[in-house]
Structures are given as C-alpha cells and as structure tokens.
PDB file of N, CA and C in Angstrom:
ATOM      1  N   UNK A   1     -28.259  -7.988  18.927  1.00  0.00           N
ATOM      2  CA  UNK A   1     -27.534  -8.608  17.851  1.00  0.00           C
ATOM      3  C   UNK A   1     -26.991  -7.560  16.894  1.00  0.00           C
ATOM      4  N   UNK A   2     -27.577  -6.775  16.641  1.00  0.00           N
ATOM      5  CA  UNK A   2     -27.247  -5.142  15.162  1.00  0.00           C
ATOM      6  C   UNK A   2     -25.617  -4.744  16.490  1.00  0.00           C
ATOM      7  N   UNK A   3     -26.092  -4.414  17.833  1.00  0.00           N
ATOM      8  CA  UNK A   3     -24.390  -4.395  18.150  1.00  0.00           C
ATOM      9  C   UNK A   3     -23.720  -5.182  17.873  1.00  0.00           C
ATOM     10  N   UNK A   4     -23.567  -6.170  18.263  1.00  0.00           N
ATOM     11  CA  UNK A   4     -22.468  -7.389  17.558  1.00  0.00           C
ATOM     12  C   UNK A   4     -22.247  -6.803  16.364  1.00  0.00           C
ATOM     13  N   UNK A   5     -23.170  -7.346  15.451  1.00  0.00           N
ATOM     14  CA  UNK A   5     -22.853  -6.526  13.860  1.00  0.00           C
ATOM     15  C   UNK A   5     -21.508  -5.798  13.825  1.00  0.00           C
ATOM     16  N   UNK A   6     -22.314  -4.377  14.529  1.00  0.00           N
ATOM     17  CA  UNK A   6     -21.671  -3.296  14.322  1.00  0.00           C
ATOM     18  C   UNK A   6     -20.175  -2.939  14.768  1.00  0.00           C
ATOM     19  N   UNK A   7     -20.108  -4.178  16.238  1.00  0.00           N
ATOM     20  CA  UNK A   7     -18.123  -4.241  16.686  1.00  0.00           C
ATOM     21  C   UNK A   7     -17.695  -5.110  15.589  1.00  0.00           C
ATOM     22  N   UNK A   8     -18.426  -5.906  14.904  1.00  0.00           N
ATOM     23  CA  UNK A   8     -17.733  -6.739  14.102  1.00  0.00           C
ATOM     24  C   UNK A   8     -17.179  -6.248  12.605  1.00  0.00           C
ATOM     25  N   UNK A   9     -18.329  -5.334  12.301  1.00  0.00           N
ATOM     26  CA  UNK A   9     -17.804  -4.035  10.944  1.00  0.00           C
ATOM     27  C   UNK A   9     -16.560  -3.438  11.104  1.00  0.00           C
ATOM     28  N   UNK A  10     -17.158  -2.726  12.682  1.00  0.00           N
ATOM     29  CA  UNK A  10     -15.696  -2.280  12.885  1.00  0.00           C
ATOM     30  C   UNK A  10     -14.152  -2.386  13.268  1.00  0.00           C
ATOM     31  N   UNK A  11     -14.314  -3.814  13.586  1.00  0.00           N
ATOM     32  CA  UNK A  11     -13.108  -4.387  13.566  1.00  0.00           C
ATOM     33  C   UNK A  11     -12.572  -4.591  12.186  1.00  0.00           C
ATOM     34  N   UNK A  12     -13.485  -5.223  11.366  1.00  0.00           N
ATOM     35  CA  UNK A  12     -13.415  -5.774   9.384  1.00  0.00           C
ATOM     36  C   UNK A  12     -12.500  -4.444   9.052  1.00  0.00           C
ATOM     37  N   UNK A  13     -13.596  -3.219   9.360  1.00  0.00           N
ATOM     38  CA  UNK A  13     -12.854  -1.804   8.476  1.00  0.00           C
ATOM     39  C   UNK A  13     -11.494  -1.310   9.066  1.00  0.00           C
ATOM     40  N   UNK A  14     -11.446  -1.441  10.451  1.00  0.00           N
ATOM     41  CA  UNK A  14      -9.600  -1.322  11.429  1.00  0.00           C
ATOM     42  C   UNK A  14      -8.727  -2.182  10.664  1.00  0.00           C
ATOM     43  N   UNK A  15      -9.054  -3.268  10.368  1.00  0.00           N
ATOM     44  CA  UNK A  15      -8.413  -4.521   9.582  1.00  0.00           C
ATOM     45  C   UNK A  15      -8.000  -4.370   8.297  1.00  0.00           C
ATOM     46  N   UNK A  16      -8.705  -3.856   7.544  1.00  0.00           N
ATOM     47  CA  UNK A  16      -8.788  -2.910   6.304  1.00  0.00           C
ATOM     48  C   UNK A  16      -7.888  -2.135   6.205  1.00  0.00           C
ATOM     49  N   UNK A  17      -8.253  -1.400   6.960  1.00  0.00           N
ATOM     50  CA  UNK A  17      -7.660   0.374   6.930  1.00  0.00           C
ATOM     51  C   UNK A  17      -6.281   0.122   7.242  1.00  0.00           C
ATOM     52  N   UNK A  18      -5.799  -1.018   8.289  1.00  0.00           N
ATOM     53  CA  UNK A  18      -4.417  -0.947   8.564  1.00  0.00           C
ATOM     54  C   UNK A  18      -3.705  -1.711   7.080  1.00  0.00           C
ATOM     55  N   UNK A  19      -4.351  -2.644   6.724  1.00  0.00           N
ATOM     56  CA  UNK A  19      -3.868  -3.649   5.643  1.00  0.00           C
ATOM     57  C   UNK A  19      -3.785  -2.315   4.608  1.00  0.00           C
ATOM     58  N   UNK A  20      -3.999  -1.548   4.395  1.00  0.00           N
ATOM     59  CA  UNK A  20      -4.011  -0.498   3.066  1.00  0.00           C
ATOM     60  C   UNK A  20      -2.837   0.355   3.783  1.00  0.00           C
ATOM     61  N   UNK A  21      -3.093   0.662   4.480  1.00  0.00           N
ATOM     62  CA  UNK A  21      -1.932   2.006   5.180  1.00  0.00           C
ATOM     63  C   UNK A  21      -0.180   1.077   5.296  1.00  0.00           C
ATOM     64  N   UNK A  22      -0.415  -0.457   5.388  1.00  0.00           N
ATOM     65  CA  UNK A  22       0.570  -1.332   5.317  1.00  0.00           C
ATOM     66  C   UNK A  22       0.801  -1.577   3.743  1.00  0.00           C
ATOM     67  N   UNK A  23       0.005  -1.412   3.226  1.00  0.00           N
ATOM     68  CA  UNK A  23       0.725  -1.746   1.464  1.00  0.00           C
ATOM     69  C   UNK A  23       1.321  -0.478   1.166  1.00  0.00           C
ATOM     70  N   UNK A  24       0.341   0.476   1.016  1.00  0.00           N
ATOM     71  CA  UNK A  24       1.220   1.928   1.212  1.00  0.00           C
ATOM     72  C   UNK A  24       2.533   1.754   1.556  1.00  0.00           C
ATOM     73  N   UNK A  25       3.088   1.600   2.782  1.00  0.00           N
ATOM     74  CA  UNK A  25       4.030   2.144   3.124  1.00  0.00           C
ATOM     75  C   UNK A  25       4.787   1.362   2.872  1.00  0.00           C
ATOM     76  N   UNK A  26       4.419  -0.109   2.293  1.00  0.00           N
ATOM     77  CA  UNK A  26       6.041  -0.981   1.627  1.00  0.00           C
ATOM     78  C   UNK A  26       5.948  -0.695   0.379  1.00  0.00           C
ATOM     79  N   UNK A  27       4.743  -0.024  -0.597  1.00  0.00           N
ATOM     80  CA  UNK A  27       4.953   0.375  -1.826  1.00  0.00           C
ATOM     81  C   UNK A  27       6.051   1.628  -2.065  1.00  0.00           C
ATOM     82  N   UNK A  28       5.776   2.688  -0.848  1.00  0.00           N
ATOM     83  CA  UNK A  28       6.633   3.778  -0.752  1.00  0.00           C
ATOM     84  C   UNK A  28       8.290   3.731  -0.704  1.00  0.00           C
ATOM     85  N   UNK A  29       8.297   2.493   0.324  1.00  0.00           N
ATOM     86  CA  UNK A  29       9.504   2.182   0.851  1.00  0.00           C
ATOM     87  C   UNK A  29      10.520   0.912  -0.200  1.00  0.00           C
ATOM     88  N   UNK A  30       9.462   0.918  -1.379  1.00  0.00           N
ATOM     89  CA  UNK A  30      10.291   0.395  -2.077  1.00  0.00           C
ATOM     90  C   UNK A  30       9.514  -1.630  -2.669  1.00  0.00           C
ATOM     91  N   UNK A  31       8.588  -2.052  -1.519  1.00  0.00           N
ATOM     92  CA  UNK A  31       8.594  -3.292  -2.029  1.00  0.00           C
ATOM     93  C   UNK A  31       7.783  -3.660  -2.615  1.00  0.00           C
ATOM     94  N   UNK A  32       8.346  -4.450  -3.487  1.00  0.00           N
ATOM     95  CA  UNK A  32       7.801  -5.512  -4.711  1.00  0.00           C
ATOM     96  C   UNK A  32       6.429  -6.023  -4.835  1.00  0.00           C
ATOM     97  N   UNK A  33       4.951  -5.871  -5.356  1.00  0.00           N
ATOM     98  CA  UNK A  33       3.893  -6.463  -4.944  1.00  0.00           C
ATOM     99  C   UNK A  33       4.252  -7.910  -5.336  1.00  0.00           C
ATOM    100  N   UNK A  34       4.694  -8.183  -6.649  1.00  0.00           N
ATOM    101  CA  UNK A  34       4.878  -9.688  -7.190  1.00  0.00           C
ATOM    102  C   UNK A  34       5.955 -10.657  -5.977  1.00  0.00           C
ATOM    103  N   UNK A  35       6.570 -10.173  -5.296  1.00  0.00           N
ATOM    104  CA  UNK A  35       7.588 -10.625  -4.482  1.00  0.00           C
ATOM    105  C   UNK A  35       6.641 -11.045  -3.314  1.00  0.00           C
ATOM    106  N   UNK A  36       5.854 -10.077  -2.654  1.00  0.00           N
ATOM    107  CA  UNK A  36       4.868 -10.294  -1.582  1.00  0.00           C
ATOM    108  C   UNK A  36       4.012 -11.101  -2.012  1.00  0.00           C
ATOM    109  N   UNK A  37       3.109 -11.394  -2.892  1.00  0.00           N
ATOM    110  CA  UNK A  37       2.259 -12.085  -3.585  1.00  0.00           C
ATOM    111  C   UNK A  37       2.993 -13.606  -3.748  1.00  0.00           C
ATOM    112  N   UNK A  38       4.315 -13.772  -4.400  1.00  0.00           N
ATOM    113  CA  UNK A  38       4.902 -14.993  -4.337  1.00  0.00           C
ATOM    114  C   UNK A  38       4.942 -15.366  -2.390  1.00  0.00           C
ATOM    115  N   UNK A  39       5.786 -14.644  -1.694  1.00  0.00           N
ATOM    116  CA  UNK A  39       5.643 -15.226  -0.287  1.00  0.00           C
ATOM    117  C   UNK A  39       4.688 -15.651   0.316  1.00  0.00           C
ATOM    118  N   UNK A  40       3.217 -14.762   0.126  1.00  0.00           N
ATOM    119  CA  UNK A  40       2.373 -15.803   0.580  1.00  0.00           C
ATOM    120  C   UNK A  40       2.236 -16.915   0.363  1.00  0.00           C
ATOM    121  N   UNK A  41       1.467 -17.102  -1.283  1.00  0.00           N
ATOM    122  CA  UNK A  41       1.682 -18.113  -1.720  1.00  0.00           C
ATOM    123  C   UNK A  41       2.888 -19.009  -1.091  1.00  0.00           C
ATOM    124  N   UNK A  42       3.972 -19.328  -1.053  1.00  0.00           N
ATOM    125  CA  UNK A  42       5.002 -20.249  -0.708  1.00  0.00           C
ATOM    126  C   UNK A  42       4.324 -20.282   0.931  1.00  0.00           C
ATOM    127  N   UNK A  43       5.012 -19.266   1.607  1.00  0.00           N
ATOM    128  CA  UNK A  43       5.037 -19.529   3.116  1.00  0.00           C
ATOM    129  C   UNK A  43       3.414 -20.033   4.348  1.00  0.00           C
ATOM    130  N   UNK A  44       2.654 -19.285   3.121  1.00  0.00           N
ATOM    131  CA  UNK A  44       0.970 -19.565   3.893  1.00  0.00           C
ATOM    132  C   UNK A  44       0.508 -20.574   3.674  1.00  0.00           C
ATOM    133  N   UNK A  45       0.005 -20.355   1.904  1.00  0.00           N
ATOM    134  CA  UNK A  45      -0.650 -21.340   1.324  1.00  0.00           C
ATOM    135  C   UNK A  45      -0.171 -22.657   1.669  1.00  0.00           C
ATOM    136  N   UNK A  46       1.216 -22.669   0.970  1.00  0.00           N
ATOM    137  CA  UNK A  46       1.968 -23.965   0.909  1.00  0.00           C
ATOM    138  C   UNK A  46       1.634 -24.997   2.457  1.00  0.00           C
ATOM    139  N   UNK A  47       2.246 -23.826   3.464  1.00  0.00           N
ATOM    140  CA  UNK A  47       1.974 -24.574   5.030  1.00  0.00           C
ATOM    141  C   UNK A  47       0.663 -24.695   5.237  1.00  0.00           C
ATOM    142  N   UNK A  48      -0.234 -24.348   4.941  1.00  0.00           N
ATOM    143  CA  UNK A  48      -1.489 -24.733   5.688  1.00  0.00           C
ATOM    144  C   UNK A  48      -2.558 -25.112   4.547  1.00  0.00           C
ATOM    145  N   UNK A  49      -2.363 -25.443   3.215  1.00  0.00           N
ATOM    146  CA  UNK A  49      -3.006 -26.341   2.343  1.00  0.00           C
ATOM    147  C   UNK A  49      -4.105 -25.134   1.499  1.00  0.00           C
ATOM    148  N   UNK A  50      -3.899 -24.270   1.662  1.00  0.00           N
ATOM    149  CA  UNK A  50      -5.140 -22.818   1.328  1.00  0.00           C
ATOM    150  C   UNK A  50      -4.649 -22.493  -0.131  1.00  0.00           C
ATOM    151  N   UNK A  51      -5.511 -22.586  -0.922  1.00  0.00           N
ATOM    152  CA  UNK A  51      -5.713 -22.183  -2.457  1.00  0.00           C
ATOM    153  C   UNK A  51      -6.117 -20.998  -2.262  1.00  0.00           C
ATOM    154  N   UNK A  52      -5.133 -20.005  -2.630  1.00  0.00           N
ATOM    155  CA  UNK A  52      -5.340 -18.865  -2.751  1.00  0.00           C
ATOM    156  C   UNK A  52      -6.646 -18.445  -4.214  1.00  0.00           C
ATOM    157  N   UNK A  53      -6.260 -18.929  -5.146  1.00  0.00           N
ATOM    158  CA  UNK A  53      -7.256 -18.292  -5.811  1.00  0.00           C
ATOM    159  C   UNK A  53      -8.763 -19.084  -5.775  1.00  0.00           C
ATOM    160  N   UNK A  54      -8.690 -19.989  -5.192  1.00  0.00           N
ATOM    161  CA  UNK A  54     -10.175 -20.296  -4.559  1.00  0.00           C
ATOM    162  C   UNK A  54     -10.635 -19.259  -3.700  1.00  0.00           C
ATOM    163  N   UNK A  55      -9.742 -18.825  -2.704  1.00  0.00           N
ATOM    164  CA  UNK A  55     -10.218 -18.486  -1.729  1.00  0.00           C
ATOM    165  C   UNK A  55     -10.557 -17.021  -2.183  1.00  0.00           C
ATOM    166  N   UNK A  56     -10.195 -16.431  -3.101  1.00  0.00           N
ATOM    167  CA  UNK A  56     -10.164 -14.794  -3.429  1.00  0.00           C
ATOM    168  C   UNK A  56     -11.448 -14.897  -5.007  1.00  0.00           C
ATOM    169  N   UNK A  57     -11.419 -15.764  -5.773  1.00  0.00           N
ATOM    170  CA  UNK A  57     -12.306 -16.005  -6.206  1.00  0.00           C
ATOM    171  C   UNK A  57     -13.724 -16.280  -6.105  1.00  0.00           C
ATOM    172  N   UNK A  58     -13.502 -17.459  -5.151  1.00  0.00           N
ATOM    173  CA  UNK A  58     -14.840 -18.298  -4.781  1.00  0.00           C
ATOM    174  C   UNK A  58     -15.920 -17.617  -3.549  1.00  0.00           C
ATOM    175  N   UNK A  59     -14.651 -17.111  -2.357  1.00  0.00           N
ATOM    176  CA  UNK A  59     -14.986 -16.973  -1.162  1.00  0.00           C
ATOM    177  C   UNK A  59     -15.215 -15.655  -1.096  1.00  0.00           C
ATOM    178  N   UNK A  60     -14.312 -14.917  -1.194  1.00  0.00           N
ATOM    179  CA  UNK A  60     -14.697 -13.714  -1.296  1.00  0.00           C
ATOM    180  C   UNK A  60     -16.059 -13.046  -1.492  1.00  0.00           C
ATOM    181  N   UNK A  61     -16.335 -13.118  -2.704  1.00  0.00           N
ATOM    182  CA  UNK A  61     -17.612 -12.870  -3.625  1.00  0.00           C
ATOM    183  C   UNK A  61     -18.573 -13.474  -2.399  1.00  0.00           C
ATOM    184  N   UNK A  62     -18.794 -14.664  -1.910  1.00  0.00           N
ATOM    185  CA  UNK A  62     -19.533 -14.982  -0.995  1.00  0.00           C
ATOM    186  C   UNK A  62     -19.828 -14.087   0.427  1.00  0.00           C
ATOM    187  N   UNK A  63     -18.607 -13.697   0.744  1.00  0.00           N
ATOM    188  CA  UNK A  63     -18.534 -12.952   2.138  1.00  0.00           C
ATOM    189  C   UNK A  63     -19.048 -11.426   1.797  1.00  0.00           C
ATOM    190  N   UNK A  64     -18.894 -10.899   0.449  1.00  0.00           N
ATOM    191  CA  UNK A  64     -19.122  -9.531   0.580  1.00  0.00           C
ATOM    192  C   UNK A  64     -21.059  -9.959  -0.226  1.00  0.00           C
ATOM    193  N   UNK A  65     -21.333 -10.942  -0.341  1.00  0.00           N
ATOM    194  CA  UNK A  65     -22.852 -10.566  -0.246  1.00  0.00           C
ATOM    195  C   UNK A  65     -23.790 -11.005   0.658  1.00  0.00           C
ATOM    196  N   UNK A  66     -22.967 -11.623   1.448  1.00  0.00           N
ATOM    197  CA  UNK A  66     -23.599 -12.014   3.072  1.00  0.00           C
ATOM    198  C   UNK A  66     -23.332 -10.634   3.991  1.00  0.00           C
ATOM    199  N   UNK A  67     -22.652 -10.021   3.825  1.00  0.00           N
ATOM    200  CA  UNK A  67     -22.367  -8.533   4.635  1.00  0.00           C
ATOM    201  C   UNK A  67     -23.371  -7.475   3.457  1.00  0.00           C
ATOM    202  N   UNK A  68     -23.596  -7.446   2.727  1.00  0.00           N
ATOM    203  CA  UNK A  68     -24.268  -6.422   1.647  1.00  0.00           C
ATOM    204  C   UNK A  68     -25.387  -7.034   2.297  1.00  0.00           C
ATOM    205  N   UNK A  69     -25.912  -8.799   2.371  1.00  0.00           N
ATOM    206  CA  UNK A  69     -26.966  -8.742   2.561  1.00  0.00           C
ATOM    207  C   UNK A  69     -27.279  -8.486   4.282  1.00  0.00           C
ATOM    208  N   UNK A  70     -26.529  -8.848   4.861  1.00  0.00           N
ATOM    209  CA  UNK A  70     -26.465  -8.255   6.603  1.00  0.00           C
ATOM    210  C   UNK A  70     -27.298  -6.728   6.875  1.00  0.00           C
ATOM    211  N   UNK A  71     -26.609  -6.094   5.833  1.00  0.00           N
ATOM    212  CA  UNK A  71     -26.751  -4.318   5.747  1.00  0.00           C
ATOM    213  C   UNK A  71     -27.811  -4.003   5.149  1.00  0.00           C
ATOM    214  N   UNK A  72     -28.453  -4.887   4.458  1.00  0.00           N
ATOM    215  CA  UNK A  72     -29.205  -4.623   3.814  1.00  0.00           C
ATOM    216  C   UNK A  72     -29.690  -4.076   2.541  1.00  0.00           C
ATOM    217  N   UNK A  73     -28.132  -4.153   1.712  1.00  0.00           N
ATOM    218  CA  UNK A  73     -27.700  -3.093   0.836  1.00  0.00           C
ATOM    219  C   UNK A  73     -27.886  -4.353  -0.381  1.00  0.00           C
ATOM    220  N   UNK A  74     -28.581  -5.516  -0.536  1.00  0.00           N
ATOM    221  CA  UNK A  74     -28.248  -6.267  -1.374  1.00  0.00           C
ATOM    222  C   UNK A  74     -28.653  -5.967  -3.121  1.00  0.00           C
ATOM    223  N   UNK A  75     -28.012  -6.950  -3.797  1.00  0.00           N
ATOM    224  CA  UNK A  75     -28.181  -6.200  -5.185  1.00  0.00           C
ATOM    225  C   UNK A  75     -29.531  -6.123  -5.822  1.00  0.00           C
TER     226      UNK A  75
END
C-alpha cells in the first residue's frame, strides 16, 4: 500500500510541477491571471455546477491534511 502512496505523490507533484511551469509561461508570454480565473469560472464551473470557492476553500484545506496526515507530517 506505502507504493501506491508513493505513484500517487508522484503523479500529484508531475501535476503540480507542470501546472506551475504552465502559469509561468502564460505569465511570461503575456497572459492575464484575472482573465484565466474569469474563464474557468464561466466555462468549468458554470458547465458542470462546481463552486469554485467552496471547492478551494472548503476542500482543499481537507485534502492537504489527509496527505500531511498520510505522511505523517500532521500538525
């Protein structure tokens, strides 16, 4: 089971790492965070019923202390 875990971290941090190296390079290249931030909202949220600030508020906070507590690192 600690393998599972551990392909599953490392997929989370690939996932990560590309999502950062992707803001980077539309920040470089010029684009808008408030512009990207509105499209989700409209094109995601809107279509599939998802409250963004529930989900970054509420959920979030939940997922990173179920992985802190996974690791063992809890507060």
């Amino acid at each position: 089971m600690r393998r599972g875990w551990k392909i599953i971290l490392v997929i989370v941090a690939v996932c990560i790492a590309f999502g950062i190296v992707s803001a980077g390079v539309g920040t470089l290249t010029g684009a808008d965070p408030e512009r990207i931030g509105s499209i989700l909202e409209e094109r995601i949220a809107e279509r599939n019923n998802i409250d963004l600030d529930a989900l970054i508020f509420e959920w979030v906070p939940e997922v990173i202390d179920t992985v802190e507590q996974q690791l063992g690192i809890a507060k």
